[in-house]
PDB file of N, CA and C in Angstrom:
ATOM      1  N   UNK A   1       6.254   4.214  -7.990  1.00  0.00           N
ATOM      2  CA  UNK A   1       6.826   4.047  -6.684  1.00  0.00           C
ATOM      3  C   UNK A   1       5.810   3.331  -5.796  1.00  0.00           C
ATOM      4  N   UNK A   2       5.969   2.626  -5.031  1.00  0.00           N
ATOM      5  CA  UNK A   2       5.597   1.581  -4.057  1.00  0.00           C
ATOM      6  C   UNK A   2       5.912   1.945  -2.347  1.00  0.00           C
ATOM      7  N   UNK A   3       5.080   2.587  -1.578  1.00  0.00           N
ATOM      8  CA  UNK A   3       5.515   2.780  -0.402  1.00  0.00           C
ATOM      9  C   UNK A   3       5.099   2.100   0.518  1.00  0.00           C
ATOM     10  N   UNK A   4       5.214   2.262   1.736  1.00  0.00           N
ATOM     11  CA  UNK A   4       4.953   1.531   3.011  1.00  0.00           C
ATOM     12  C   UNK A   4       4.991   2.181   4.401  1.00  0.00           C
ATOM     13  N   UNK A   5       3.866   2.413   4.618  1.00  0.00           N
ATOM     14  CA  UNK A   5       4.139   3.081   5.763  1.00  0.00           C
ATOM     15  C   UNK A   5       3.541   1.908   6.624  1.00  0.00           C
ATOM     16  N   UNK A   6       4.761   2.050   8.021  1.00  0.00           N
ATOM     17  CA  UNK A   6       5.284   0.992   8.820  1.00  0.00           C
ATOM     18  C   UNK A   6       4.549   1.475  10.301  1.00  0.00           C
ATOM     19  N   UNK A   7       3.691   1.023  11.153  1.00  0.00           N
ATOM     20  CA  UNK A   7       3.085   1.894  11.775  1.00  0.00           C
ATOM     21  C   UNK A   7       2.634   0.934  13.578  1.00  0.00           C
ATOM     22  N   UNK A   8       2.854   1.560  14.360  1.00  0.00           N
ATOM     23  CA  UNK A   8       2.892   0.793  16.134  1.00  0.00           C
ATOM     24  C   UNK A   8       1.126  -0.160  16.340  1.00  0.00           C
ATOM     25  N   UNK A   9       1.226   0.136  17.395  1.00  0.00           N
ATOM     26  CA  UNK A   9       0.276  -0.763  17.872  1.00  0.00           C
ATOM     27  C   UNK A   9      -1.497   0.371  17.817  1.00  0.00           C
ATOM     28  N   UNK A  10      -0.422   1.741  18.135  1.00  0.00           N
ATOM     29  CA  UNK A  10      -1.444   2.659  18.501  1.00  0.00           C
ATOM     30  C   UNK A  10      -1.676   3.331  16.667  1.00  0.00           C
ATOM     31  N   UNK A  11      -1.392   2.727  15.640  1.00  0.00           N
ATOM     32  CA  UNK A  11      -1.064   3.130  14.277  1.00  0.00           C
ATOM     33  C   UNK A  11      -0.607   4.359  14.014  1.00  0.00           C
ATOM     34  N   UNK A  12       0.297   4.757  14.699  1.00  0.00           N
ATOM     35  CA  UNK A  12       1.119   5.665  14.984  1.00  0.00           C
ATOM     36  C   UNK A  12       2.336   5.397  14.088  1.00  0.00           C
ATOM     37  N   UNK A  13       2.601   6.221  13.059  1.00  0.00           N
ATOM     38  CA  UNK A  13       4.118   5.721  11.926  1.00  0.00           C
ATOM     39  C   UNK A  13       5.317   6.113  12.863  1.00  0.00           C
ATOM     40  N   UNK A  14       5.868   4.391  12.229  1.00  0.00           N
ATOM     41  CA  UNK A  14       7.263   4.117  13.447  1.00  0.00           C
ATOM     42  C   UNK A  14       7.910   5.016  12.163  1.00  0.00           C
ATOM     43  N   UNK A  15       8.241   4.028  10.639  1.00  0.00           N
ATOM     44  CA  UNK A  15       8.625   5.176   9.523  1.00  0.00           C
ATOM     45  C   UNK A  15       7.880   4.595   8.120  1.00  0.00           C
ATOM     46  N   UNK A  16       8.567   5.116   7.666  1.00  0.00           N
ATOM     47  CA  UNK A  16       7.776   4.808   5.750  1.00  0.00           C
ATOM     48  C   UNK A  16       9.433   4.678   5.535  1.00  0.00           C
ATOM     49  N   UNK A  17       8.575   3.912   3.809  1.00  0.00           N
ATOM     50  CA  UNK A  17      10.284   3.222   3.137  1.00  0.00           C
ATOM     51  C   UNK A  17       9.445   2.819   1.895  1.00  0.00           C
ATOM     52  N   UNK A  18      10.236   3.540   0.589  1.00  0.00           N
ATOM     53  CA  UNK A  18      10.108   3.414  -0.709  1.00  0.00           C
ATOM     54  C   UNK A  18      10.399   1.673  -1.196  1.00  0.00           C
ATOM     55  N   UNK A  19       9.335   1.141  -0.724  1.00  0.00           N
ATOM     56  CA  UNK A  19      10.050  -0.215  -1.363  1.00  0.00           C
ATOM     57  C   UNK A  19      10.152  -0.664  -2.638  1.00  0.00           C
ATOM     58  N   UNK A  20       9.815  -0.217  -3.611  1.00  0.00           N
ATOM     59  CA  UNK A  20       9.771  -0.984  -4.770  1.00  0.00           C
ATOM     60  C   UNK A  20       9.210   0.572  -5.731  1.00  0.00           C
ATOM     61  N   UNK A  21      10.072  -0.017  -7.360  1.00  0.00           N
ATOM     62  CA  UNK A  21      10.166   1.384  -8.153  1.00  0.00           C
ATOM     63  C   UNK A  21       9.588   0.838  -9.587  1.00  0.00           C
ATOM     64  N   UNK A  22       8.915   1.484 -10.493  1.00  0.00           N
ATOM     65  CA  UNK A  22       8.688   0.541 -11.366  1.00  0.00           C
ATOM     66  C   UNK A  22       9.175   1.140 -12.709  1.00  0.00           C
ATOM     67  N   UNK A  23       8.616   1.054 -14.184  1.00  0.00           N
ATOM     68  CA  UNK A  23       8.866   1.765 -15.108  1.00  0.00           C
ATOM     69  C   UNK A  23       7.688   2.547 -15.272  1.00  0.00           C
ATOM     70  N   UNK A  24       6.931   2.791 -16.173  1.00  0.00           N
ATOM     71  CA  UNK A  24       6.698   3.898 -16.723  1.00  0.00           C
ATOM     72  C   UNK A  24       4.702   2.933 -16.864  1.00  0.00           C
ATOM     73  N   UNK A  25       4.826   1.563 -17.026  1.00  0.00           N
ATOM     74  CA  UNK A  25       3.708   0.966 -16.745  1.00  0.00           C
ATOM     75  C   UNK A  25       3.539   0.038 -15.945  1.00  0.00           C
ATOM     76  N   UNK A  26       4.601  -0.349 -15.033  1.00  0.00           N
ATOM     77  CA  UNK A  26       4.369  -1.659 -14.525  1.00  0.00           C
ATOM     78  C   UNK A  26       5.369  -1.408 -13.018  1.00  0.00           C
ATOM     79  N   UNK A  27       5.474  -2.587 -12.162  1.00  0.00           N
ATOM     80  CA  UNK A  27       6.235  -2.493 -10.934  1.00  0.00           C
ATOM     81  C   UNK A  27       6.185  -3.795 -10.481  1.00  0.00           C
ATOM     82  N   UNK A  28       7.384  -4.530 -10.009  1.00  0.00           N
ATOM     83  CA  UNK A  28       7.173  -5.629  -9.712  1.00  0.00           C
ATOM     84  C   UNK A  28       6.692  -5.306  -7.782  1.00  0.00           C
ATOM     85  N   UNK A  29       6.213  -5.644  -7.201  1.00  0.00           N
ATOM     86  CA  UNK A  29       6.057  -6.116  -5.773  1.00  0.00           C
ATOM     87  C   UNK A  29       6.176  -7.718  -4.978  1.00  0.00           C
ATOM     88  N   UNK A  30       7.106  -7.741  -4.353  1.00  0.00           N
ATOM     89  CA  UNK A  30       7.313  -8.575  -3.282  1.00  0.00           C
ATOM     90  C   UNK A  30       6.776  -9.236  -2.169  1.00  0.00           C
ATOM     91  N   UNK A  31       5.270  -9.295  -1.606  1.00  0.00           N
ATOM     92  CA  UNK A  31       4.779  -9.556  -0.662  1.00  0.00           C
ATOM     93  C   UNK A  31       5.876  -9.764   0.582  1.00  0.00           C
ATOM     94  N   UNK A  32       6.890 -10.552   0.279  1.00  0.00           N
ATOM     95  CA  UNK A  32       7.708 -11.145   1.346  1.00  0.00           C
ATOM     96  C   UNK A  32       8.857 -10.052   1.932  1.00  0.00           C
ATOM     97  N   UNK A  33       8.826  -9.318   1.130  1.00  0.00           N
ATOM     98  CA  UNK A  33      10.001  -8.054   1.193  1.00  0.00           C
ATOM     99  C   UNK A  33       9.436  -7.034   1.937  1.00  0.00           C
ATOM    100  N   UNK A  34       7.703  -7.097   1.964  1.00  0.00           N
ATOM    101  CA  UNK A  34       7.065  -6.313   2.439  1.00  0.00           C
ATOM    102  C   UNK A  34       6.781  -6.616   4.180  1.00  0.00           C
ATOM    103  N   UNK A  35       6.419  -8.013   4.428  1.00  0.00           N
ATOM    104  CA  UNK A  35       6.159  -8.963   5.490  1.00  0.00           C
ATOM    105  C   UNK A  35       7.864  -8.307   6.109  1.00  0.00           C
ATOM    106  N   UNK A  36       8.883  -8.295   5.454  1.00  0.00           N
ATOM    107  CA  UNK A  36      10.145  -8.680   6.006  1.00  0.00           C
ATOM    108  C   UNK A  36      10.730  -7.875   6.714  1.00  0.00           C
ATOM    109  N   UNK A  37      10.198  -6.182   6.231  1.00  0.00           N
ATOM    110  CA  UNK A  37      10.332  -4.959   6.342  1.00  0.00           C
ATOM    111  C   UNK A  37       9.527  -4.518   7.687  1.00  0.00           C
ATOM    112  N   UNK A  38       8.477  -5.108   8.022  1.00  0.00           N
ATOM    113  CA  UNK A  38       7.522  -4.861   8.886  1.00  0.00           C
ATOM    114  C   UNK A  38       7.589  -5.683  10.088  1.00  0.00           C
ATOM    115  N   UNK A  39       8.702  -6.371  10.130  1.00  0.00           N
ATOM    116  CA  UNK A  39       8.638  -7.244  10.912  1.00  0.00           C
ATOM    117  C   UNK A  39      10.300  -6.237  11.616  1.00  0.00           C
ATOM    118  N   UNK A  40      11.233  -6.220  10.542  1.00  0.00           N
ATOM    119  CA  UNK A  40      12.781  -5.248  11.068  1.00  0.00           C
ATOM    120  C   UNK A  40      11.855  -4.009  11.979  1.00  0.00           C
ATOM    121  N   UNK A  41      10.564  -3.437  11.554  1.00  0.00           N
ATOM    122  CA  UNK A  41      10.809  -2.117  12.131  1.00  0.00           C
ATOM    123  C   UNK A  41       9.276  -2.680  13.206  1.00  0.00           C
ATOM    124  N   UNK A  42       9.521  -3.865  13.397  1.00  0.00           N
ATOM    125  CA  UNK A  42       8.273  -4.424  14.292  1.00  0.00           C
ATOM    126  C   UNK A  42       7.248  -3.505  14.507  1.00  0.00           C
ATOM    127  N   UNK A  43       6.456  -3.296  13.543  1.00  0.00           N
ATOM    128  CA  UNK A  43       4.936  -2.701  12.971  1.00  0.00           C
ATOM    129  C   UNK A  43       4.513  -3.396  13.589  1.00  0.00           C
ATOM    130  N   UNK A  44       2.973  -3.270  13.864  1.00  0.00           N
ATOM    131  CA  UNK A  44       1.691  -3.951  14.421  1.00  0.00           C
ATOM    132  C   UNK A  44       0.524  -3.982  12.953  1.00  0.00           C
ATOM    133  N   UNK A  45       0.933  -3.156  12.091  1.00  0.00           N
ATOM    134  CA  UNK A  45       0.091  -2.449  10.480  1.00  0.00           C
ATOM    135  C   UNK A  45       0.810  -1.896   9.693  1.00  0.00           C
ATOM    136  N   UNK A  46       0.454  -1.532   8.226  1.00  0.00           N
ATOM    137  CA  UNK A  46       0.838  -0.942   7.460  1.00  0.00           C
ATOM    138  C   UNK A  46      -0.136  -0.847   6.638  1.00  0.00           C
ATOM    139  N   UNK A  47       0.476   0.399   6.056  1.00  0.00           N
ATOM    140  CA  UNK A  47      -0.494   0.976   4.716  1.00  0.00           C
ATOM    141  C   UNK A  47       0.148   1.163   3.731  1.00  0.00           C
ATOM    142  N   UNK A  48      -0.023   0.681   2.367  1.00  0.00           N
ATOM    143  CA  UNK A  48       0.659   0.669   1.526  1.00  0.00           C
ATOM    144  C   UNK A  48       0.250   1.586   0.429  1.00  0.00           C
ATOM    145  N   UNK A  49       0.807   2.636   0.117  1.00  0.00           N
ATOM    146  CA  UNK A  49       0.632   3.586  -1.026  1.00  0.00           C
ATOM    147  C   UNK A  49       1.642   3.306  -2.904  1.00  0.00           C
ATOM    148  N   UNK A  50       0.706   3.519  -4.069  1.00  0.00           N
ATOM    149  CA  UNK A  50       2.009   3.379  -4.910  1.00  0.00           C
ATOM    150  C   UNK A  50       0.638   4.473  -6.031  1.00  0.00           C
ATOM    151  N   UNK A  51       1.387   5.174  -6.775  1.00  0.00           N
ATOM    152  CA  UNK A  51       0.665   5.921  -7.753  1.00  0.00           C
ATOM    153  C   UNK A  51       0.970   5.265  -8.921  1.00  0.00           C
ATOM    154  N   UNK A  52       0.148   5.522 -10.117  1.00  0.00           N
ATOM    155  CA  UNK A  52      -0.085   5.249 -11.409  1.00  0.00           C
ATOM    156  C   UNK A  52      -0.149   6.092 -12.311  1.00  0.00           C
ATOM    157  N   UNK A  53       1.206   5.793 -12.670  1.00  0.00           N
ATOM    158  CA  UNK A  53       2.241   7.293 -13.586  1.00  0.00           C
ATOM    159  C   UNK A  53       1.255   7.459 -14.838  1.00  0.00           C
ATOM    160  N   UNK A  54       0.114   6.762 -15.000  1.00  0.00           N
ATOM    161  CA  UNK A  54      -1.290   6.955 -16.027  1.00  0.00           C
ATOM    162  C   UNK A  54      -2.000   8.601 -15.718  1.00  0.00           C
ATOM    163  N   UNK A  55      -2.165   8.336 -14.054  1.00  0.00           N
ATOM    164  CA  UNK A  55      -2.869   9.528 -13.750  1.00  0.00           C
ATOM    165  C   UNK A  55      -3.969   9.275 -12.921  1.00  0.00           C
ATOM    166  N   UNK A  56      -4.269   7.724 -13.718  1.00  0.00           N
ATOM    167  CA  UNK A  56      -5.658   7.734 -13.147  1.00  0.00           C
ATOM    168  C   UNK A  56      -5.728   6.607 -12.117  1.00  0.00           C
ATOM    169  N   UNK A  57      -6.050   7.189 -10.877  1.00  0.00           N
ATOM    170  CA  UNK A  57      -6.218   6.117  -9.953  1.00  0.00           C
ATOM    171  C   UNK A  57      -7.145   5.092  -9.761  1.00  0.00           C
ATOM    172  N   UNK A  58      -8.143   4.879 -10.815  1.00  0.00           N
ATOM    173  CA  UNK A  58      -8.888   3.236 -10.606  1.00  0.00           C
ATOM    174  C   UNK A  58      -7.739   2.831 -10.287  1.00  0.00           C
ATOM    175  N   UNK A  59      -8.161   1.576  -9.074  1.00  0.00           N
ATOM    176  CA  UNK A  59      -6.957   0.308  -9.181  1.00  0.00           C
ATOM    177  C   UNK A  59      -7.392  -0.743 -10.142  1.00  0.00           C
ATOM    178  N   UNK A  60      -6.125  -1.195 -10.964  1.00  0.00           N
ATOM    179  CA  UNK A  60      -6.042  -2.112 -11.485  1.00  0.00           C
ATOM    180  C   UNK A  60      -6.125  -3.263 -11.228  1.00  0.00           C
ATOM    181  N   UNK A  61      -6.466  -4.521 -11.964  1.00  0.00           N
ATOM    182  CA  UNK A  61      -6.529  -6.159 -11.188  1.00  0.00           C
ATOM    183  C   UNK A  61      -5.308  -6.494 -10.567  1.00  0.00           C
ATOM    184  N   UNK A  62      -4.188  -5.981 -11.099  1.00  0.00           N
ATOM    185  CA  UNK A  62      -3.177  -6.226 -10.411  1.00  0.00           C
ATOM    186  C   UNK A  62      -3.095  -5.616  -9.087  1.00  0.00           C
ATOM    187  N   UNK A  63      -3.727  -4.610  -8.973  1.00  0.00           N
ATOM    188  CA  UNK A  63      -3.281  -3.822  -7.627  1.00  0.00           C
ATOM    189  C   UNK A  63      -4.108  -4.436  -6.407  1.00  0.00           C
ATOM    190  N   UNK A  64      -5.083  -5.042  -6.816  1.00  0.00           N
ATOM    191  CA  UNK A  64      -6.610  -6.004  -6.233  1.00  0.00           C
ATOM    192  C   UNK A  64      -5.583  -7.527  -5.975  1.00  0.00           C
ATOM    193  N   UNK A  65      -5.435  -8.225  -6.701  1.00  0.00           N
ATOM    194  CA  UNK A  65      -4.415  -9.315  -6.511  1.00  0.00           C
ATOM    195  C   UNK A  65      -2.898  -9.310  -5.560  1.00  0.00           C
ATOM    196  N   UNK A  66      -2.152  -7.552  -5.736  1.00  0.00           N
ATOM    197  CA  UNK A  66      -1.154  -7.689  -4.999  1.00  0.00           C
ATOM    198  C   UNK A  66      -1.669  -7.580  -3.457  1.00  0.00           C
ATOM    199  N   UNK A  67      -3.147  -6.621  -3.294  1.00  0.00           N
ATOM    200  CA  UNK A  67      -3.473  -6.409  -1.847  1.00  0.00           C
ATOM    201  C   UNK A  67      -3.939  -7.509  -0.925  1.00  0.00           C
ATOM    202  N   UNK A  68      -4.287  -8.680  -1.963  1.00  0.00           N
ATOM    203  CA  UNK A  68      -4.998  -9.181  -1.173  1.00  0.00           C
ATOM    204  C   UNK A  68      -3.570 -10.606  -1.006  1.00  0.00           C
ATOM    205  N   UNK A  69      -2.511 -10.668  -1.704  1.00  0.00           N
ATOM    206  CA  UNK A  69      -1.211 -11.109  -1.186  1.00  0.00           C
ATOM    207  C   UNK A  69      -0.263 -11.075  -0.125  1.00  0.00           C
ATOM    208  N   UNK A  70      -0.510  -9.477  -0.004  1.00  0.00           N
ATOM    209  CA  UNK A  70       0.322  -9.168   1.069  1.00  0.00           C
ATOM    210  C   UNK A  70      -0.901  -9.203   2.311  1.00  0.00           C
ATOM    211  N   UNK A  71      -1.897  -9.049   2.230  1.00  0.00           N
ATOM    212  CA  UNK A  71      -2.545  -9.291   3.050  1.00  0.00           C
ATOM    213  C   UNK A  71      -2.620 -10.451   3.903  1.00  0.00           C
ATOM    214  N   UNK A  72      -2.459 -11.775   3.082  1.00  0.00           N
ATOM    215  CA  UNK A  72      -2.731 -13.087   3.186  1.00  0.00           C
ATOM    216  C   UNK A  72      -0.860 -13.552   3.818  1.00  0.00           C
ATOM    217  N   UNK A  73      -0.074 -12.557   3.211  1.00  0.00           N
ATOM    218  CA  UNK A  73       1.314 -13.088   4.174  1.00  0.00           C
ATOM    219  C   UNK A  73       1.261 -12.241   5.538  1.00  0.00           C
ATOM    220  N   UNK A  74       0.648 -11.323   5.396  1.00  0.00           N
ATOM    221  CA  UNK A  74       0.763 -10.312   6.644  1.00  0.00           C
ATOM    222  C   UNK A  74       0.159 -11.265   7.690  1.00  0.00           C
ATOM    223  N   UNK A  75      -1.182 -11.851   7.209  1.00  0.00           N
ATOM    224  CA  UNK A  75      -2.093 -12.317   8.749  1.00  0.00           C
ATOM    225  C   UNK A  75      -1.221 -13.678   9.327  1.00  0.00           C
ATOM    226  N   UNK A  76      -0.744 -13.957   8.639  1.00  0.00           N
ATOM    227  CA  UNK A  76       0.411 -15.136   9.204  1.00  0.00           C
ATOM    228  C   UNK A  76       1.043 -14.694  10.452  1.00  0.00           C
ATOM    229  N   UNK A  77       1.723 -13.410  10.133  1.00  0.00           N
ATOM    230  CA  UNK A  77       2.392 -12.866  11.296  1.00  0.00           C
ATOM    231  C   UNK A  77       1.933 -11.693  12.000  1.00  0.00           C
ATOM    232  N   UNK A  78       0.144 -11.611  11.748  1.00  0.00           N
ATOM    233  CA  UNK A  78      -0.516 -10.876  12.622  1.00  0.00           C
ATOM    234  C   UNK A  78      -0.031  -9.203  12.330  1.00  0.00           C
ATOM    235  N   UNK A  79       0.259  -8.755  11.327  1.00  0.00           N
ATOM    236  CA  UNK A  79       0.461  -7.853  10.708  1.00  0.00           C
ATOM    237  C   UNK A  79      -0.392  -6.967   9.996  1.00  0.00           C
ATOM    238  N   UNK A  80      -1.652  -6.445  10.186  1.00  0.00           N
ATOM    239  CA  UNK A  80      -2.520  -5.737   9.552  1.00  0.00           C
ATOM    240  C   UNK A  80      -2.402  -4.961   8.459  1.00  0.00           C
ATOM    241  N   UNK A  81      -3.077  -5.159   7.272  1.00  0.00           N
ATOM    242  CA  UNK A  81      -2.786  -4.615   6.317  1.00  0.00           C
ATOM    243  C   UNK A  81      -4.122  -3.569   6.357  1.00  0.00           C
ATOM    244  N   UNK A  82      -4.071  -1.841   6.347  1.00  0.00           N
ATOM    245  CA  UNK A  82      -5.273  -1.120   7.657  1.00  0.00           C
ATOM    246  C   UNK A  82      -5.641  -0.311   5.913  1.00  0.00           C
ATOM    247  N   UNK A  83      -4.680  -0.302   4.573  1.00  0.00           N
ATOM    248  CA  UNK A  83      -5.329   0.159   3.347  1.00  0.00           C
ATOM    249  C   UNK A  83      -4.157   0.358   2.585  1.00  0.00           C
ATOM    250  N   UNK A  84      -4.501   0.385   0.918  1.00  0.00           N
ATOM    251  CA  UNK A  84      -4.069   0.253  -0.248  1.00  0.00           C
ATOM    252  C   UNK A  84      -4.145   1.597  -0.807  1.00  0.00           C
ATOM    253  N   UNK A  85      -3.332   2.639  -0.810  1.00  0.00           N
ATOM    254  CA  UNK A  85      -3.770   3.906  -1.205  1.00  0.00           C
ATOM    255  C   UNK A  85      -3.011   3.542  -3.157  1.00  0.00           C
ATOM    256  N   UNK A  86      -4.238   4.093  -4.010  1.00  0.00           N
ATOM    257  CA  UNK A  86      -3.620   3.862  -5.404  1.00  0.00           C
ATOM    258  C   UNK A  86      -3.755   5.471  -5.638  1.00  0.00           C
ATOM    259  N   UNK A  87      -2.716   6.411  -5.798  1.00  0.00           N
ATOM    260  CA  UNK A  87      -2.737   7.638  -6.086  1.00  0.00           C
ATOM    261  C   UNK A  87      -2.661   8.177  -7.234  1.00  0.00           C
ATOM    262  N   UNK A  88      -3.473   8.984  -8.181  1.00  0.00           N
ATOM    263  CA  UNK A  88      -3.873   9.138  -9.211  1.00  0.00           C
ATOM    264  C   UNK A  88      -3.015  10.906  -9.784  1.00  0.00           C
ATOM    265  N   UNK A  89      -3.227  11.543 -10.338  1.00  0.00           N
ATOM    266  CA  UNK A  89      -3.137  12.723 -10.762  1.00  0.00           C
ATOM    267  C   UNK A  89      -3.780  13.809 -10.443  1.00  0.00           C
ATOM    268  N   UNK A  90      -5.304  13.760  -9.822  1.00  0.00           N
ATOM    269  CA  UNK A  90      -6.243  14.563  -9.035  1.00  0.00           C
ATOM    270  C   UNK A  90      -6.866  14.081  -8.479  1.00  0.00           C
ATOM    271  N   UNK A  91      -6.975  12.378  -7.937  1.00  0.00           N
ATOM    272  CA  UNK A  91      -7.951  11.410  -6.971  1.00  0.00           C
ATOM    273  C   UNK A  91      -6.675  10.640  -6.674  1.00  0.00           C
ATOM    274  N   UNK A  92      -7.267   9.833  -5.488  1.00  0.00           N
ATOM    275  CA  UNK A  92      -6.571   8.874  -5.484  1.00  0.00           C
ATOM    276  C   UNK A  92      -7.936   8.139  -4.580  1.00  0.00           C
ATOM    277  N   UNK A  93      -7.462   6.349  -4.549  1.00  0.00           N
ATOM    278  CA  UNK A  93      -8.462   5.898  -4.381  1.00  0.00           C
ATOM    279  C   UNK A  93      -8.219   4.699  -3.408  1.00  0.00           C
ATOM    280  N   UNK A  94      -8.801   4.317  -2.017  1.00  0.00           N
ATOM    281  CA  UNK A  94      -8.814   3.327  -1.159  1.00  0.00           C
ATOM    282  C   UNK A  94      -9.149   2.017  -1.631  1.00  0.00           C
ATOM    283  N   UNK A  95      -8.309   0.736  -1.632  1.00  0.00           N
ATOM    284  CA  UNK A  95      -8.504  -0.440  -1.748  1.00  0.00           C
ATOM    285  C   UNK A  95      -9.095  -1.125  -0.456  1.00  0.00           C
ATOM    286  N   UNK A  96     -10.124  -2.036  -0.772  1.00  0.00           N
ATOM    287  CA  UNK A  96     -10.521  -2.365   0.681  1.00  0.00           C
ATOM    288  C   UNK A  96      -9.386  -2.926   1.068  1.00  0.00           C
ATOM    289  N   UNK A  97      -9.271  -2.472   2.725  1.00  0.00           N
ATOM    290  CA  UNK A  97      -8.405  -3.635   3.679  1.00  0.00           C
ATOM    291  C   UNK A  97      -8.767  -4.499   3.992  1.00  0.00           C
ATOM    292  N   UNK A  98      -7.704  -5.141   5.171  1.00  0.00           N
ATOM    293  CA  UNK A  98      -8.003  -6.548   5.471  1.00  0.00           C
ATOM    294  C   UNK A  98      -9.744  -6.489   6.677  1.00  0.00           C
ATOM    295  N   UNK A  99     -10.067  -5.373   6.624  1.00  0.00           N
ATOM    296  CA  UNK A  99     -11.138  -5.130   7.380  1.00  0.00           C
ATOM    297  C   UNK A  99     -13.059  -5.143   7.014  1.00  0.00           C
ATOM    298  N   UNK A 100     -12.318  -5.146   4.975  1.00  0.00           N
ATOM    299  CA  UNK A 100     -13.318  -4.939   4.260  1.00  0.00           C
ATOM    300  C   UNK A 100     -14.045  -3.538   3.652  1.00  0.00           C
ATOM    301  N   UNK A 101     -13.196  -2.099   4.698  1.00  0.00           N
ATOM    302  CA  UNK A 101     -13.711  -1.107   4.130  1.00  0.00           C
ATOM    303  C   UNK A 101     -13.236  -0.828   2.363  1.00  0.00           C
ATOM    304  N   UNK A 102     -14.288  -0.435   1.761  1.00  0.00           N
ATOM    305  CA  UNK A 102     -13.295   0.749   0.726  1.00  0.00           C
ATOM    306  C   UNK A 102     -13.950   1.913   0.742  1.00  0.00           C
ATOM    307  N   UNK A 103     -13.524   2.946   0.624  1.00  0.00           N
ATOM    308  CA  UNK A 103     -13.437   4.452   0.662  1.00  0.00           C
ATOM    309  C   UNK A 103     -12.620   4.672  -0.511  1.00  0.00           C
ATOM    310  N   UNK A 104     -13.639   6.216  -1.017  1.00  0.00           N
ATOM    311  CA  UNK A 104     -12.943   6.735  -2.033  1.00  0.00           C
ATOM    312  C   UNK A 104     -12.969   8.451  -1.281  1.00  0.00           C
ATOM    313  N   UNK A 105     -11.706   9.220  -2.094  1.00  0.00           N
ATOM    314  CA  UNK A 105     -10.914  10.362  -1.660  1.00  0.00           C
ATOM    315  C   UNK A 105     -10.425  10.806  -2.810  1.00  0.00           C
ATOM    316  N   UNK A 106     -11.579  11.788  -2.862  1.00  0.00           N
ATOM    317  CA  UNK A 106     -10.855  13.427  -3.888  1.00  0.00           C
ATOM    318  C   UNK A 106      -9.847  14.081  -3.425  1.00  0.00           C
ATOM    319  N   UNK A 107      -8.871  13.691  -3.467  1.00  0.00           N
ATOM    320  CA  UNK A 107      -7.592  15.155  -3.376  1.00  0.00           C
ATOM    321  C   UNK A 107      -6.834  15.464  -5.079  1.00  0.00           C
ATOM    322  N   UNK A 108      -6.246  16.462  -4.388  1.00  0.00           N
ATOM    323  CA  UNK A 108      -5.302  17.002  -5.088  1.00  0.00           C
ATOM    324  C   UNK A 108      -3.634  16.476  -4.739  1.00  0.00           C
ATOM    325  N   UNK A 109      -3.109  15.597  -6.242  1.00  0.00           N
ATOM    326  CA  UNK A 109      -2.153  15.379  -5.433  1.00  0.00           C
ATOM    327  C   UNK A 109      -0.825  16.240  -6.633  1.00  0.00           C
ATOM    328  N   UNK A 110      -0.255  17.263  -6.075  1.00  0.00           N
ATOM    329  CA  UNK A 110       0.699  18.151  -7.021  1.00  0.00           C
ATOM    330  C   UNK A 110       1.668  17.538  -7.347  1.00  0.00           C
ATOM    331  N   UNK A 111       2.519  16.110  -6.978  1.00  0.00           N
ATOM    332  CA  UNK A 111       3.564  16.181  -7.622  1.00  0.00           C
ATOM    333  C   UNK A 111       3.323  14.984  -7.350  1.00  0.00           C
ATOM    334  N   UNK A 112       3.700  13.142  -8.247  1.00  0.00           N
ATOM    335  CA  UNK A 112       4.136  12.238  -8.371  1.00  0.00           C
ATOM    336  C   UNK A 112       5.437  11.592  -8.612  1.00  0.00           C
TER     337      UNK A 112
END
């Protein structure tokens, strides 16, 4: 699963929306579907979350390539992309944003 949380000026969530579903190893993502979505619920940012039905939250090259996509359509329309949450089975792990941080985060996450 592929989420989006859609979020104001003050990054305050206007809402979240399941955009995109995948199989069992893979998920296609849209950059433009994402841009398109954020623009209907006129966001100022978003944060994009999707877990990895593996378990294990390293992000993958793909997940490094899709962030830095939607990133690159977002700044077009001044749309902040503020982090990449890749959620794991007992970690999950921060992709840098368009800001340059990355952070990593031990939780517990009970249900995928």
């Amino acid at each position: 699963m592929f989420l989006v949380l859609f979020l104001d000026t003050q990054h305050l969530v206007i809402r979240h929306q399941e955009m995109f579903a995948g199989t069992i190893s893979s998920i296609v993502v849209h950059p433009r579907e994402i841009v398109r979505a954020a623009l209907k619920a006129n966001a100022a940012a978003i944060i994009l979350a999707h877990n990895h039905p593996s378990g294990k939250a390293e992000p993958s090259h793909a997940d490094h390539v899709i962030t830095e996509q939607v990133i690159n359509a977002c700044l077009l329309l001044e749309v902040r992309v503020l982090d990449h949450l890749v959620i794991g089975r007992v970690n999950a792990f921060l992709l840098p944003s368009a800001d340059g941080f990355k952070r990593f985060f031990a939780i517990i996450v009970r249900s995928l």
